[in-house]
N, C-alpha and C. Protein backbone atom coordinates (compact mmCIF):
# COMPACT_ATOMS: atom_id res chain seq x y z
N UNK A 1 9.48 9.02 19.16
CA UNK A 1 9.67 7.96 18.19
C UNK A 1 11.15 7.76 17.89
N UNK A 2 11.96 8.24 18.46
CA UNK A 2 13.11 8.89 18.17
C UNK A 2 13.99 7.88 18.69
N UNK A 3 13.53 6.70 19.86
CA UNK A 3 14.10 5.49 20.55
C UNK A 3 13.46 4.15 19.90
N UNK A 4 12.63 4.24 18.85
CA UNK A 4 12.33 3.16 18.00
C UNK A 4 10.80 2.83 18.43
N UNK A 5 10.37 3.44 19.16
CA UNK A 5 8.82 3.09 19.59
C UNK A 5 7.76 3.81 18.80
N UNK A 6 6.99 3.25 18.78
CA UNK A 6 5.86 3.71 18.38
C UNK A 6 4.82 4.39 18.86
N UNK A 7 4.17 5.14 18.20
CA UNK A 7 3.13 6.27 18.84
C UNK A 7 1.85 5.92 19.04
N UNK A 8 1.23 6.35 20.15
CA UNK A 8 0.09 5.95 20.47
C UNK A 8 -0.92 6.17 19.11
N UNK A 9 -0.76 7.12 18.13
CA UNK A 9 -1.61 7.06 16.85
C UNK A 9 -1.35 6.07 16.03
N UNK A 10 0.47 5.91 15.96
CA UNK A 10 0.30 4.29 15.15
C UNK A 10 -0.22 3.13 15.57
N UNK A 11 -0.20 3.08 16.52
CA UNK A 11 -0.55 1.88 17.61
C UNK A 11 -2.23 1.53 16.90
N UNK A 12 -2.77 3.03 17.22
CA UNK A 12 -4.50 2.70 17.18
C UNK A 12 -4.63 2.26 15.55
N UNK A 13 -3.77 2.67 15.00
CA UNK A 13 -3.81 2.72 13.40
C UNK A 13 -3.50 1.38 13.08
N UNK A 14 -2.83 0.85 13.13
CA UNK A 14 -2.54 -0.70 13.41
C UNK A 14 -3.80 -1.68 14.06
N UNK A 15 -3.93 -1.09 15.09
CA UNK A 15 -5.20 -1.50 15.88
C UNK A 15 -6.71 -1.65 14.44
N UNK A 16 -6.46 -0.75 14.30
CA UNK A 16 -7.49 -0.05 13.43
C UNK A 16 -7.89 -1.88 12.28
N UNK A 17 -6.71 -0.99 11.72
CA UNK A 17 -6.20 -2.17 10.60
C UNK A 17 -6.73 -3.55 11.00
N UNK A 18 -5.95 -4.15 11.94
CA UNK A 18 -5.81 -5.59 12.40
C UNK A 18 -7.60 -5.55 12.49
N UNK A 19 -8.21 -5.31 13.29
CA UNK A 19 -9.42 -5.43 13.46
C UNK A 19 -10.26 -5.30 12.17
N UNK A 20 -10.22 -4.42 11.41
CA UNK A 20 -10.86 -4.70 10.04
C UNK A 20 -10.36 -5.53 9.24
N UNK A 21 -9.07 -5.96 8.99
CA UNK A 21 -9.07 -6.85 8.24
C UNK A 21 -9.48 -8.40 8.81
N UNK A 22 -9.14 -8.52 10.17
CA UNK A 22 -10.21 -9.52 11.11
C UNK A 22 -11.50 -9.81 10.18
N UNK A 23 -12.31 -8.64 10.37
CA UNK A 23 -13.79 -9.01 9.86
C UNK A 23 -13.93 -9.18 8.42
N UNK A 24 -13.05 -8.79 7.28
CA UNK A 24 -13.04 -9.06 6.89
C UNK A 24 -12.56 -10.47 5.88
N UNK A 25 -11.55 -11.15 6.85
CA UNK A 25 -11.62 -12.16 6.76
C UNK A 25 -12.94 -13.63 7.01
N UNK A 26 -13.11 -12.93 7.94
CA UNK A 26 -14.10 -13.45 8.75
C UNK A 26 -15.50 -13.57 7.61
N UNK A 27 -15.50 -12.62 7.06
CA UNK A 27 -16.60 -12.68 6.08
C UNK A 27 -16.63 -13.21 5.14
N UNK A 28 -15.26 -13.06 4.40
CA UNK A 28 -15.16 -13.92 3.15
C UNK A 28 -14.36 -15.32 3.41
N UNK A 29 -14.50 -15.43 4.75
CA UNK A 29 -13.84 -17.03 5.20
C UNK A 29 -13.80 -18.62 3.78
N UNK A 30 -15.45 -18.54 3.31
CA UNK A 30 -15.35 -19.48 2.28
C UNK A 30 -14.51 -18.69 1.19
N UNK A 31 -14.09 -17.83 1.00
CA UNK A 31 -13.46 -17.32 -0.63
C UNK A 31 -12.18 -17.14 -0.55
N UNK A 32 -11.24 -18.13 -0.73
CA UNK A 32 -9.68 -18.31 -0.73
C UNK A 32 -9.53 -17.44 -1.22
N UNK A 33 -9.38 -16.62 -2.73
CA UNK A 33 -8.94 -15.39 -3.11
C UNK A 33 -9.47 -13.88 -2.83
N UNK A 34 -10.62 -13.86 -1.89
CA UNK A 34 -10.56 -12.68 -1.02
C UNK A 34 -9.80 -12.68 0.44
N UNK A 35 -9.72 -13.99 1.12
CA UNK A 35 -8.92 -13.88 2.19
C UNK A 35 -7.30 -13.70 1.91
N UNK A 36 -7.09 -14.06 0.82
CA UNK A 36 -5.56 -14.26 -0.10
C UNK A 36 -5.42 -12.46 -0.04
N UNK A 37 -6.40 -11.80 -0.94
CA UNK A 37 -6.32 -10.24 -1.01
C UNK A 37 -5.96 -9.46 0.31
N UNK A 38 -7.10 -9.88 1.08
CA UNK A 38 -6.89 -8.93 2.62
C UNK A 38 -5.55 -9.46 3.39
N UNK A 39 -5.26 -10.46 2.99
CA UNK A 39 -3.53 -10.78 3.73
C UNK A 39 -2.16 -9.97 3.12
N UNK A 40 -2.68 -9.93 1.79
CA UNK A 40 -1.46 -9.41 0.73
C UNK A 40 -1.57 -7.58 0.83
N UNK A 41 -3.02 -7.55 0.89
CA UNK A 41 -2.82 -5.92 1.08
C UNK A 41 -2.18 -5.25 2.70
N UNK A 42 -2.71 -6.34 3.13
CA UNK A 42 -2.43 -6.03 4.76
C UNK A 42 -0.88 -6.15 5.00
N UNK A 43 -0.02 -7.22 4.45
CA UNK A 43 1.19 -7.37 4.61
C UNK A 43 1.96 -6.12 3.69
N UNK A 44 1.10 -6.17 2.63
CA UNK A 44 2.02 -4.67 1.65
C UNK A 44 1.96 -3.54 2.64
N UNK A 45 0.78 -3.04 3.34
CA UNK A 45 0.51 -2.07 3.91
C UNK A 45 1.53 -1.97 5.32
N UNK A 46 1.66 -3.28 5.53
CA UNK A 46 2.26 -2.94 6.73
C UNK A 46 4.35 -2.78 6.65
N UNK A 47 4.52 -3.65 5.53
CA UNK A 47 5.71 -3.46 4.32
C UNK A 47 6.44 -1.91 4.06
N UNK A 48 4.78 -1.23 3.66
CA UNK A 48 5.09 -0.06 3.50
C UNK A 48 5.28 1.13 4.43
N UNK A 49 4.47 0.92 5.43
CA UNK A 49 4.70 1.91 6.63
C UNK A 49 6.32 1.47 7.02
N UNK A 50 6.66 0.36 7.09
CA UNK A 50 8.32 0.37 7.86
C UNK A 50 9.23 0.51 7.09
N UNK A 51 8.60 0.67 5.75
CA UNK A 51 10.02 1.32 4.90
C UNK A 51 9.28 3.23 5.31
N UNK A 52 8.44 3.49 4.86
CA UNK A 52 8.25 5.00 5.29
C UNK A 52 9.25 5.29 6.05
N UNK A 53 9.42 4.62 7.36
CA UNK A 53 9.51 5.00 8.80
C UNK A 53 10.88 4.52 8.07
N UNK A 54 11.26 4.00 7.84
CA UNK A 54 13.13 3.86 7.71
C UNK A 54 13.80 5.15 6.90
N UNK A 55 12.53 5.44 6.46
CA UNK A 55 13.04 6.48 4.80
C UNK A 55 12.95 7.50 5.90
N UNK A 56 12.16 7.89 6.49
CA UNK A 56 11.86 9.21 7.85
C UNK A 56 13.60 9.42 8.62
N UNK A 57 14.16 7.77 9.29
CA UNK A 57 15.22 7.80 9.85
C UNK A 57 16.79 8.33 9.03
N UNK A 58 16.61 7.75 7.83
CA UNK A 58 17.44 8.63 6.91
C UNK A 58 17.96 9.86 6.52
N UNK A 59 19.10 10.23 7.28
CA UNK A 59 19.24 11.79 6.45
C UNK A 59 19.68 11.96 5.67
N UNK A 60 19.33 13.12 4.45
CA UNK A 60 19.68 13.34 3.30
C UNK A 60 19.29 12.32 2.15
N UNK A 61 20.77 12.10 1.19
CA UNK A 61 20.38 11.29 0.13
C UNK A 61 20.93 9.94 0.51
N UNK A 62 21.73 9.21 -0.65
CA UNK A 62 22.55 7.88 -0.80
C UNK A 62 21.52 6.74 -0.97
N UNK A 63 22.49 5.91 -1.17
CA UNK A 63 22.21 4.41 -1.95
C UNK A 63 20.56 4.05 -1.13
N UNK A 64 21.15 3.49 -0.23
CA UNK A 64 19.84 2.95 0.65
C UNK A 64 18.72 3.68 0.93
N UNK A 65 18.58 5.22 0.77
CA UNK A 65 17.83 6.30 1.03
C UNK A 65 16.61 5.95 -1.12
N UNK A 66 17.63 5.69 -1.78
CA UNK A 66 17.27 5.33 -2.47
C UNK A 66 16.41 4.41 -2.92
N UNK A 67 17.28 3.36 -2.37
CA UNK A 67 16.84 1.65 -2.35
C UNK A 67 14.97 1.79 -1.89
N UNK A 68 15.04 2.59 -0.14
CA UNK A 68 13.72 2.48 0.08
C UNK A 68 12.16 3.68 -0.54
N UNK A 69 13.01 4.33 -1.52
CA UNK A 69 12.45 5.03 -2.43
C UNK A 69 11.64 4.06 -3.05
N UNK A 70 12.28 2.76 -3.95
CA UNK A 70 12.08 2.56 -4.80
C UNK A 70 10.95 1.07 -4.41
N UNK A 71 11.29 1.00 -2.92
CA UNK A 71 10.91 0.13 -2.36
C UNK A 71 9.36 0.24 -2.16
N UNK A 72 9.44 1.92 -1.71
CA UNK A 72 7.97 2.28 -1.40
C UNK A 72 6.90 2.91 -2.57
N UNK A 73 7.72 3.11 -3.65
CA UNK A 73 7.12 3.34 -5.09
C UNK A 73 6.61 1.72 -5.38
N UNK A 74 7.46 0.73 -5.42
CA UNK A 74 6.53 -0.66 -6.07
C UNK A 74 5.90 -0.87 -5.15
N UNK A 75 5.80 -1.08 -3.84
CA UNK A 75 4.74 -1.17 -2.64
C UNK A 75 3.31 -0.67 -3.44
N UNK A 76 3.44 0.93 -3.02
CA UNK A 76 2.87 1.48 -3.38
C UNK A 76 1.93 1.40 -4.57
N UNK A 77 2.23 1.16 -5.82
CA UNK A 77 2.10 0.33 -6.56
C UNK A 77 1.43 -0.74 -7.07
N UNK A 78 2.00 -2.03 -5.74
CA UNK A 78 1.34 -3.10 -6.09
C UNK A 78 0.26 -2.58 -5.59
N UNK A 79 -0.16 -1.99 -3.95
CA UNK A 79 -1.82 -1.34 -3.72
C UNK A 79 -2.76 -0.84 -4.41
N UNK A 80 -2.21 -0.41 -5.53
CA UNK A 80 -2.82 0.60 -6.29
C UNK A 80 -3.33 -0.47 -7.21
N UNK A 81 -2.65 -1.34 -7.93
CA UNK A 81 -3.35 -2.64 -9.01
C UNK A 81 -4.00 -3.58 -8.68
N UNK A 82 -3.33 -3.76 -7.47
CA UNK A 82 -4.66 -4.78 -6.35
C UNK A 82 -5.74 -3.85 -6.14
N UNK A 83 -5.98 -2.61 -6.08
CA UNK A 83 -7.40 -2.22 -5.70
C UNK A 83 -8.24 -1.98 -7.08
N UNK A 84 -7.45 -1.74 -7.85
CA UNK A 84 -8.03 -1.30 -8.99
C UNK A 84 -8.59 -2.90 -9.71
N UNK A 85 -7.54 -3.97 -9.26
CA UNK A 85 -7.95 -5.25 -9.92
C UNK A 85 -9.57 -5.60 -9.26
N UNK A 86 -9.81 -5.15 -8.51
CA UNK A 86 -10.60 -5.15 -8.14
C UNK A 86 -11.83 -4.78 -7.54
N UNK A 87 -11.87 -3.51 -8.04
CA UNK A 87 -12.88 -2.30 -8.21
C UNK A 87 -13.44 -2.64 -10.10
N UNK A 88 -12.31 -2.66 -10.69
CA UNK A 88 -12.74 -2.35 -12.01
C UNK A 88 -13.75 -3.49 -12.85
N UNK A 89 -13.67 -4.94 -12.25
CA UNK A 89 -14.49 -5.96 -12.91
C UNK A 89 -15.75 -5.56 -12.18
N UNK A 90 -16.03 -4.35 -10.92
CA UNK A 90 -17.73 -4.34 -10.92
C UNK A 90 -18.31 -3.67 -11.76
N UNK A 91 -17.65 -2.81 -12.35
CA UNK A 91 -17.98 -1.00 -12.91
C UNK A 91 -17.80 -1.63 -14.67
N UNK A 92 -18.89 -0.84 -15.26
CA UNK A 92 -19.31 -1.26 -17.06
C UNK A 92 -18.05 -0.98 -17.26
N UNK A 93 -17.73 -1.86 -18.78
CA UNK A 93 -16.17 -1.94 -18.98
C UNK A 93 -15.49 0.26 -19.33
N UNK A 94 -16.50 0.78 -19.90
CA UNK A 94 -15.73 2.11 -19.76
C UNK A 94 -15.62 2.81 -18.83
N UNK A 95 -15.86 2.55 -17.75
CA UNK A 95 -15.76 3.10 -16.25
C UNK A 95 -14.56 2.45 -15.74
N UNK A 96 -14.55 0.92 -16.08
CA UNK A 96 -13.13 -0.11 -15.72
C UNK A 96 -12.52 0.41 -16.24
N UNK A 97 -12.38 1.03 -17.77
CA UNK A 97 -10.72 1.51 -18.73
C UNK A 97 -10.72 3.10 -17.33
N UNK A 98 -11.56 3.25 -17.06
CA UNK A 98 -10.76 4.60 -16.87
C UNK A 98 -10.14 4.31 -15.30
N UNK A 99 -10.84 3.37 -14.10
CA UNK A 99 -10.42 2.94 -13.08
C UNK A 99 -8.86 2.66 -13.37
N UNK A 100 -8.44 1.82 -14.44
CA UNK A 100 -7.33 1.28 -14.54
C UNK A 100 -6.63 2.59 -15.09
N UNK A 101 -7.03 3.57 -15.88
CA UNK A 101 -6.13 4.74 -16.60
C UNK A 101 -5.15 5.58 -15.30
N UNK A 102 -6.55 5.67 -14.28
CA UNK A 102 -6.21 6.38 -12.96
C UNK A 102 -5.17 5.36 -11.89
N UNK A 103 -5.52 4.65 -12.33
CA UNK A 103 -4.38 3.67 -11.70
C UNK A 103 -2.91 3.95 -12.31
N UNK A 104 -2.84 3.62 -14.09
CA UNK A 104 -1.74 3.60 -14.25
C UNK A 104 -0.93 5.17 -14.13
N UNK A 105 -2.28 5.95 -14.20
CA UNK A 105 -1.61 7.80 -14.29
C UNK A 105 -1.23 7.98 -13.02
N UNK A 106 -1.84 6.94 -11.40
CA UNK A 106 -1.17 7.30 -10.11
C UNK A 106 0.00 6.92 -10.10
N UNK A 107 0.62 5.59 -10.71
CA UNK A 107 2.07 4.77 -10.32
C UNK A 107 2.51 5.78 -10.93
N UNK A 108 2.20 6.58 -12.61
CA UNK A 108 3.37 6.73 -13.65
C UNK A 108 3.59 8.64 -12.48
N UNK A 109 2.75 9.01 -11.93
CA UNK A 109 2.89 10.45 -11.25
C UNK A 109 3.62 10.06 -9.98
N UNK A 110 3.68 9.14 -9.23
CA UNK A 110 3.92 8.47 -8.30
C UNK A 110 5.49 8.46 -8.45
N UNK A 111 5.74 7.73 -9.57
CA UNK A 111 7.24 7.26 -10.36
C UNK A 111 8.00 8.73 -10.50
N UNK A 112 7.06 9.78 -10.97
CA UNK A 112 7.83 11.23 -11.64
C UNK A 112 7.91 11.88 -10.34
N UNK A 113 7.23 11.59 -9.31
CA UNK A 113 7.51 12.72 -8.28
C UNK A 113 8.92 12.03 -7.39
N UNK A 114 9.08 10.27 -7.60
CA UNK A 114 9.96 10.23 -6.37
C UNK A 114 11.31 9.76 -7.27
N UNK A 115 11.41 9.84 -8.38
CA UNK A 115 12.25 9.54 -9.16
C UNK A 115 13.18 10.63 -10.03
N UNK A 116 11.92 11.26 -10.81
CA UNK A 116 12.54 12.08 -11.61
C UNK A 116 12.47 14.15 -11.54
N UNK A 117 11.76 14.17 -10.40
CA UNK A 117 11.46 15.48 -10.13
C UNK A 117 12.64 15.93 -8.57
């Protein structure tokens, strides 16, 4: 990976991806804001693996080592409120407070491990 290519596991993983979110488009074809979801998660997801992989190429600390810290914490992030936005309106509303609690306790642990620890 070391010449900028990719590995036959990312490849399938990608593969993976593209093909499920395929069908799932495909399924919710009439519902503009589920095909809207599977594009936005799919583009975050894929957002986030190439900052990973930049943060991997980085040695040590500095600015930009930073930058994609912070890059892959709101990524990260937005995945986490998009899934929860939408897990939590199926589940009785005290099952939703706690979907969303675990949401906000992943970003705020999320935030302390790549920020302040």
């Amino acid at each position: 990976m070391a010449d900028g290519r990719y590995s036959t596991l990312t490849r399938l993983g990608f593969g993976a991806l593209a093909f499920n979110s395929a069908l799932a488009v495909y399924n919710s074809w009439g519902d503009a804001a589920s095909v809207a979801f599977v594009l936005a998660a799919d583009a975050a997801l894929a957002l986030l693996f190439l900052c990973l992989r930049e943060f991997e190429r980085r040695p040590g600390g500095g600015r930009r080592r930073s930058s994609i810290k912070a890059a892959v914490w709101a990524l990260t992030t937005l995945l986490i409120a998009m899934f929860a936005s939408r897990v939590a309106p199926l589940m009785p509303p005290p099952v939703a407070a706690l979907v969303w609690a675990m949401a906000v306790a992943t970003a705020a642990a999320g935030f302390w491990a790549f920020f302040l620890s």
